[in-house]
N, C-alpha and C. Protein backbone atom coordinates (compact mmCIF):
# COMPACT_ATOMS: atom_id res chain seq x y z
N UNK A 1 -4.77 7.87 -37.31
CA UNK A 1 -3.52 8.57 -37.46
C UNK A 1 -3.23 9.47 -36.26
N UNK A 2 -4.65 10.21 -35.33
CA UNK A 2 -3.95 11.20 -34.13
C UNK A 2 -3.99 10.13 -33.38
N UNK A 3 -4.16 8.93 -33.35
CA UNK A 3 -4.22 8.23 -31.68
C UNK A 3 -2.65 7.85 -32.02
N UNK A 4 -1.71 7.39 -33.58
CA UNK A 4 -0.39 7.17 -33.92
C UNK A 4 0.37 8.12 -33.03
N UNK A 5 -0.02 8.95 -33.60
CA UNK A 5 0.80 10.85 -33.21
C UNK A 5 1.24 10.91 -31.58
N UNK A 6 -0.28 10.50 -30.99
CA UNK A 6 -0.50 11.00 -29.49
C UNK A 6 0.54 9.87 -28.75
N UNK A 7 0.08 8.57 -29.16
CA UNK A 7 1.45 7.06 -28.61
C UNK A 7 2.82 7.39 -28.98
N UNK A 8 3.13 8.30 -30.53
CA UNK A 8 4.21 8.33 -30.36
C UNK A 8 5.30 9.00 -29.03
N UNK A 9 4.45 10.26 -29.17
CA UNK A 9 4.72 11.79 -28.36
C UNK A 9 4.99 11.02 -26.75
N UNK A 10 3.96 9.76 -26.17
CA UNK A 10 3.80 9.52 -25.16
C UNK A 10 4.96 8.47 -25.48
N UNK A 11 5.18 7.79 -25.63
CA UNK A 11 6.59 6.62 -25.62
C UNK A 11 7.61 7.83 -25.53
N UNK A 12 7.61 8.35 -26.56
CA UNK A 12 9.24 9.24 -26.87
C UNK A 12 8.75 9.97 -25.17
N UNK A 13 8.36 10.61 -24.72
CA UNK A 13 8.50 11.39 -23.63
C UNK A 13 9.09 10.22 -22.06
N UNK A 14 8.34 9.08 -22.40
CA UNK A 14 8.66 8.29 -21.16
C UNK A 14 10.12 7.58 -21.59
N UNK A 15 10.78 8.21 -22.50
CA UNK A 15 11.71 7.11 -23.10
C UNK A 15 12.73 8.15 -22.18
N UNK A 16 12.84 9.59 -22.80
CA UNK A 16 13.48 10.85 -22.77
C UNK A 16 13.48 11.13 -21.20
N UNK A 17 12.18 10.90 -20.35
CA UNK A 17 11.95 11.47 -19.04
C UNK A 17 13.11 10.03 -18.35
N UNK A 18 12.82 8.33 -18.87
CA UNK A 18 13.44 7.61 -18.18
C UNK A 18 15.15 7.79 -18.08
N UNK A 19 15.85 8.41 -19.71
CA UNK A 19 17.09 8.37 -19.95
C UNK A 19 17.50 9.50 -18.87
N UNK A 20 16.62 10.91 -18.86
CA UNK A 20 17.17 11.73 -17.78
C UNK A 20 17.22 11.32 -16.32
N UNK A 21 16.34 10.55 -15.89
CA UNK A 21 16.53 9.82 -14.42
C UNK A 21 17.64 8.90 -14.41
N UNK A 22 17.88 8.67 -15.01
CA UNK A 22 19.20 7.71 -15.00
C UNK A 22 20.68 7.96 -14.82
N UNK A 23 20.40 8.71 -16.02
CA UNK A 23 21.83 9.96 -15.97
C UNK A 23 21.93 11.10 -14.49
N UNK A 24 20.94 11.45 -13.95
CA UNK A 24 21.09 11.94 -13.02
C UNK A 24 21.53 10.71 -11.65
N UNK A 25 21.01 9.68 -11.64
CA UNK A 25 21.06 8.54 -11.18
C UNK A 25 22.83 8.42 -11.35
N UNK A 26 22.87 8.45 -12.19
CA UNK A 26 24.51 7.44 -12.49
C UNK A 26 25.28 8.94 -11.91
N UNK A 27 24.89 10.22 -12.21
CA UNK A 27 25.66 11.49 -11.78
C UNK A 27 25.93 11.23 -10.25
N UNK A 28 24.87 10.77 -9.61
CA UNK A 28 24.21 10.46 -8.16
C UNK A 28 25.83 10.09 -7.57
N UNK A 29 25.83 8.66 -8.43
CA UNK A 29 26.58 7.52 -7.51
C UNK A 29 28.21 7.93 -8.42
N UNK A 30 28.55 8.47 -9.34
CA UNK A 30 29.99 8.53 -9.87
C UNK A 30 30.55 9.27 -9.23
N UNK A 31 31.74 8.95 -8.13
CA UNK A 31 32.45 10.11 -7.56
C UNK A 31 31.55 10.00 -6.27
N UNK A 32 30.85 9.60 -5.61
CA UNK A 32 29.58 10.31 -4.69
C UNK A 32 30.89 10.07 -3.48
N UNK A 33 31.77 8.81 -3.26
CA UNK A 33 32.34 8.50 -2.49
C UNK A 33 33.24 10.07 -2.16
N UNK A 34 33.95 10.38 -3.07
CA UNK A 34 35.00 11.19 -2.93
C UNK A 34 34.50 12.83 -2.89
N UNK A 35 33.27 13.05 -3.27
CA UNK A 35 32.79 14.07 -3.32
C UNK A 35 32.64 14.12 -1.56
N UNK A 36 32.15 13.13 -1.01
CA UNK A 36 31.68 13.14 0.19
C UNK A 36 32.76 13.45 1.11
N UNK A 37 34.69 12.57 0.75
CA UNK A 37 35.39 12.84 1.73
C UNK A 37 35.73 14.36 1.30
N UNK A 38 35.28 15.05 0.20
CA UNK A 38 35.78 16.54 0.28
C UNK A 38 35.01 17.32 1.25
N UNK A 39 33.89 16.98 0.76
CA UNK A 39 32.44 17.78 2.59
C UNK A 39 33.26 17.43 3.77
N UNK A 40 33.48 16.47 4.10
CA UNK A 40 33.80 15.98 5.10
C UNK A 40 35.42 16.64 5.61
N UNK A 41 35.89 17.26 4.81
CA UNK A 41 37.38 17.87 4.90
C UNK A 41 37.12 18.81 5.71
N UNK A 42 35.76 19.95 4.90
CA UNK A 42 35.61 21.50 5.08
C UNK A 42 35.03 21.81 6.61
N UNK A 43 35.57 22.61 6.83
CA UNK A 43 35.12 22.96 8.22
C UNK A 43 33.63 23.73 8.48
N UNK A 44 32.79 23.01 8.30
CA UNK A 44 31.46 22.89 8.64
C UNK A 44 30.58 24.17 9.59
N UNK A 45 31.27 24.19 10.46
CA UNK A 45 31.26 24.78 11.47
C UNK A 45 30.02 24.45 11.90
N UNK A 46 29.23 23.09 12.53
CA UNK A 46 27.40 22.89 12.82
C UNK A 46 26.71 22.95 11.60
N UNK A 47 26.78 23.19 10.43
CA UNK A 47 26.19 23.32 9.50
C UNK A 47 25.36 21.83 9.53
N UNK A 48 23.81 22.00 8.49
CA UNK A 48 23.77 20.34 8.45
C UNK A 48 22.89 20.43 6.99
N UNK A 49 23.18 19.94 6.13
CA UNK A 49 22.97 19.92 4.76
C UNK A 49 21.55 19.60 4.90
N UNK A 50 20.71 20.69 3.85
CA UNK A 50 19.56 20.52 3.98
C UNK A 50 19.09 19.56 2.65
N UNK A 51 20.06 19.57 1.52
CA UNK A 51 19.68 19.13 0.54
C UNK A 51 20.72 19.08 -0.60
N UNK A 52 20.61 18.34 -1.30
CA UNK A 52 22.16 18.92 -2.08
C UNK A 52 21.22 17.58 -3.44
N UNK A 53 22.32 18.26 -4.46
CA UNK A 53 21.86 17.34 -6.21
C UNK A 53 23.42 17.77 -6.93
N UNK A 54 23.48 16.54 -7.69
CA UNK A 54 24.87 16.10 -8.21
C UNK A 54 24.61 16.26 -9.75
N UNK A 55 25.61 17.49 -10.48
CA UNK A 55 25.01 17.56 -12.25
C UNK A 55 26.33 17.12 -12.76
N UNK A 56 25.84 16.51 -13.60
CA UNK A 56 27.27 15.53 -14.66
C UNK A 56 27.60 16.75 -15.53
N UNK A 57 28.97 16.84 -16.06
CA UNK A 57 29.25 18.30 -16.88
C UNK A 57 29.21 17.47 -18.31
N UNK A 58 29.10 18.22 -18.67
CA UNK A 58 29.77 17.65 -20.55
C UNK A 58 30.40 18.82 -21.61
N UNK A 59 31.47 17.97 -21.90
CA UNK A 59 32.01 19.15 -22.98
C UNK A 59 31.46 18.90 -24.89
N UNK A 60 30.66 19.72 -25.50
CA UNK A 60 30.10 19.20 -26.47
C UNK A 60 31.14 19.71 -27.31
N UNK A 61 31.59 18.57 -28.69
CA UNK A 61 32.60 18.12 -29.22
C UNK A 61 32.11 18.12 -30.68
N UNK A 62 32.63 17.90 -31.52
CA UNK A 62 32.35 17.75 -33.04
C UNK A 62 31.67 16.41 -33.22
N UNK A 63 32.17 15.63 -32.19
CA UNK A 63 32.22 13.71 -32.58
C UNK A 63 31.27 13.46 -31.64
N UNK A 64 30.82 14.79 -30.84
CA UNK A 64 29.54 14.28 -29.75
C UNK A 64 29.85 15.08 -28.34
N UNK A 65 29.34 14.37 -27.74
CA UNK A 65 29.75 15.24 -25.89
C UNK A 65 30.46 14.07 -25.47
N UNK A 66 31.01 14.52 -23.59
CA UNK A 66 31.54 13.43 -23.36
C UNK A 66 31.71 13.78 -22.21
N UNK A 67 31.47 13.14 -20.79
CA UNK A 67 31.55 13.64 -19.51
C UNK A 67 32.77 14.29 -18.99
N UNK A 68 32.43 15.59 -18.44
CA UNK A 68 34.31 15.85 -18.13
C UNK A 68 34.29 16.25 -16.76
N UNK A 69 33.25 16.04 -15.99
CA UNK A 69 33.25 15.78 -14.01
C UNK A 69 31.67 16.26 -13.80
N UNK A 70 31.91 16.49 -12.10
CA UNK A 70 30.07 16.37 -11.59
C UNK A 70 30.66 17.63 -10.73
N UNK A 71 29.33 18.28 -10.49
CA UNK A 71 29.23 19.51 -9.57
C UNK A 71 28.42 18.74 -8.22
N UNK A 72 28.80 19.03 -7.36
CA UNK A 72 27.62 18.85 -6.33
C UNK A 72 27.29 20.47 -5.51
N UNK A 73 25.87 20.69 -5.89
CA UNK A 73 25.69 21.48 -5.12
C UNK A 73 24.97 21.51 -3.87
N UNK A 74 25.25 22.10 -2.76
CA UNK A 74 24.45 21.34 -1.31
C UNK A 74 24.34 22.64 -0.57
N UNK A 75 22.88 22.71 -0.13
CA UNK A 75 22.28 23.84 0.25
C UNK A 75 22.38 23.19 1.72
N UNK A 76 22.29 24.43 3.08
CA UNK A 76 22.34 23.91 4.50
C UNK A 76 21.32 24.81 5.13
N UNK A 77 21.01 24.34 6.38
CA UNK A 77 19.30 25.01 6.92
C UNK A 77 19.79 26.22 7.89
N UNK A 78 21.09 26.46 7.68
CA UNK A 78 21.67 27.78 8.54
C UNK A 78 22.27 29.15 7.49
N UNK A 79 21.91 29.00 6.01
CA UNK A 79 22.52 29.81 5.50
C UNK A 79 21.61 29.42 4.52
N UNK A 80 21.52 31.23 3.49
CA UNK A 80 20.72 30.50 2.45
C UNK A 80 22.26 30.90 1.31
N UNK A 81 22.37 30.18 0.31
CA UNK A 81 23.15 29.64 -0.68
C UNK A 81 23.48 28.31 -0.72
N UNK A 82 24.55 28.04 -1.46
CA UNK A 82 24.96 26.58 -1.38
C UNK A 82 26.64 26.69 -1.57
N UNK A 83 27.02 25.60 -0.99
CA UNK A 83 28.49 24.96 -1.42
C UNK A 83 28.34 24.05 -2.79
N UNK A 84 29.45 24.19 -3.55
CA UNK A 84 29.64 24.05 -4.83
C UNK A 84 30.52 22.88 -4.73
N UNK A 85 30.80 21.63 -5.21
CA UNK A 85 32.26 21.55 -4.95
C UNK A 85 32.22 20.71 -6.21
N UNK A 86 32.82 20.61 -7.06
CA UNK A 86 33.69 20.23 -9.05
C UNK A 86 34.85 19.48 -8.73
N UNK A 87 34.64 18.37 -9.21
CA UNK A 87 35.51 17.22 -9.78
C UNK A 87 34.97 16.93 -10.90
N UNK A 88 36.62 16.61 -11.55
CA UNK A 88 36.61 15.92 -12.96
C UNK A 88 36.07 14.56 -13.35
N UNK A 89 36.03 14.02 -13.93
CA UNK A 89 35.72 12.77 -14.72
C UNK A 89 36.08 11.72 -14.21
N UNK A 90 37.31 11.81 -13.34
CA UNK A 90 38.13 11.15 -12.39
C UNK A 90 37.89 11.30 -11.00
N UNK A 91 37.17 11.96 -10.89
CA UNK A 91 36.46 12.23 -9.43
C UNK A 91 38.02 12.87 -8.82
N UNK A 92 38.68 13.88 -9.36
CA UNK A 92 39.32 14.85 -8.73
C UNK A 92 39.26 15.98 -8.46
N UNK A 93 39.20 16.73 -7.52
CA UNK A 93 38.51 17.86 -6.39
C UNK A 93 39.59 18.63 -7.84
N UNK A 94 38.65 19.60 -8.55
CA UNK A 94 38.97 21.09 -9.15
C UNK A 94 38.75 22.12 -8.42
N UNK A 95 37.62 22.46 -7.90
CA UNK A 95 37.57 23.41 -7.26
C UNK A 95 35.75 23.34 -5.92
N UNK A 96 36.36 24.39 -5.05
CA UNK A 96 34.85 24.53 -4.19
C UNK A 96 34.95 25.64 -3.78
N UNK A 97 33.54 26.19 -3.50
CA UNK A 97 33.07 27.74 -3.66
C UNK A 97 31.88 27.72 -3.15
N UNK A 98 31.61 28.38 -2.92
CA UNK A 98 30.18 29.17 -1.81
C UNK A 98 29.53 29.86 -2.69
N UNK A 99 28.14 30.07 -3.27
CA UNK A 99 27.32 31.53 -3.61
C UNK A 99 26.84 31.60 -2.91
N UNK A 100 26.30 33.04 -3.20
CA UNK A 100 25.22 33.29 -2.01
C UNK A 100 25.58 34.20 -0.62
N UNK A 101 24.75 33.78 0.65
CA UNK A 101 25.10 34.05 1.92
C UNK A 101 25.14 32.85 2.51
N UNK A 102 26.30 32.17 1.52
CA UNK A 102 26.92 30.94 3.08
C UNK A 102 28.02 30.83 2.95
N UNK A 103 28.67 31.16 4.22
CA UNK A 103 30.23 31.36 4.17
C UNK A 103 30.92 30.08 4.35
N UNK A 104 31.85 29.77 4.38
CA UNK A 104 32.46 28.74 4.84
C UNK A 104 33.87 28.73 5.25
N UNK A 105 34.83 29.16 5.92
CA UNK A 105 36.16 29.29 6.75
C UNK A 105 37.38 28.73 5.52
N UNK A 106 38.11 29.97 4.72
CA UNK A 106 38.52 28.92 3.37
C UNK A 106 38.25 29.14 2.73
N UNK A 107 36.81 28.89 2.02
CA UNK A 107 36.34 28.66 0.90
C UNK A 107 36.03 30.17 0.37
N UNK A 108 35.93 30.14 -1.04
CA UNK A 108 35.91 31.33 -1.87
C UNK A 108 34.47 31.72 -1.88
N UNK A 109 33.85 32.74 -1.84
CA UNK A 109 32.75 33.16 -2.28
C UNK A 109 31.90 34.08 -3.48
N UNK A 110 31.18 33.61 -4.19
CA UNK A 110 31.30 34.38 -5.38
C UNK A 110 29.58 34.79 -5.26
């Protein structure tokens, strides 16, 4: 009965760990095109992205959740914070913003 317990715990975890790689995966590539010509808008100034990760939003609902856009946030090796930049579901630019200490010419800082 504990070796049942221990296989279950271990399936359900590789099931749960695989569904989150995926979804981050699919966050990855939805929009990645258009997220990219928005970077590509902002005036950079030499900056060069040290790293950046893409989070899917969800609005949780009575009938369930349901994707309603992706954040990309992207950190650069000349400033420490990150650029923010939010599109909807449709991969349409809502908004972009700076925390932190990285400025950007434009962009809002919070």
């Amino acid at each position: 009965m504990k070796i049942k317990r221990i296989l279950t715990s271990f399936i359900f975890a590789h099931i749960f760990t695989a569904f989150i790689l995926t979804s981050s995966a699919i966050a990855e590539d939805k929009c990645n095109d258009e997220i990219n010509q928005i970077l590509e808008s902002l005036p950079l100034e030499g900056k060069t992205v040290k790293k950046f990760s893409t989070i899917e939003l969800f609005s949780n609902m009575r009938n369930g959740s349901s994707s309603v856009g992706f954040e990309r946030w992207i950190s650069f090796d000349q400033c420490k914070g990150s650029l923010v930049i939010v599109v909807d579901s449709s991969c349409f630019k809502q908004t972009v913003y700076t925390r932190g200490n990285c400025e950007i010419k434009g962009i809002k800082n919070y």
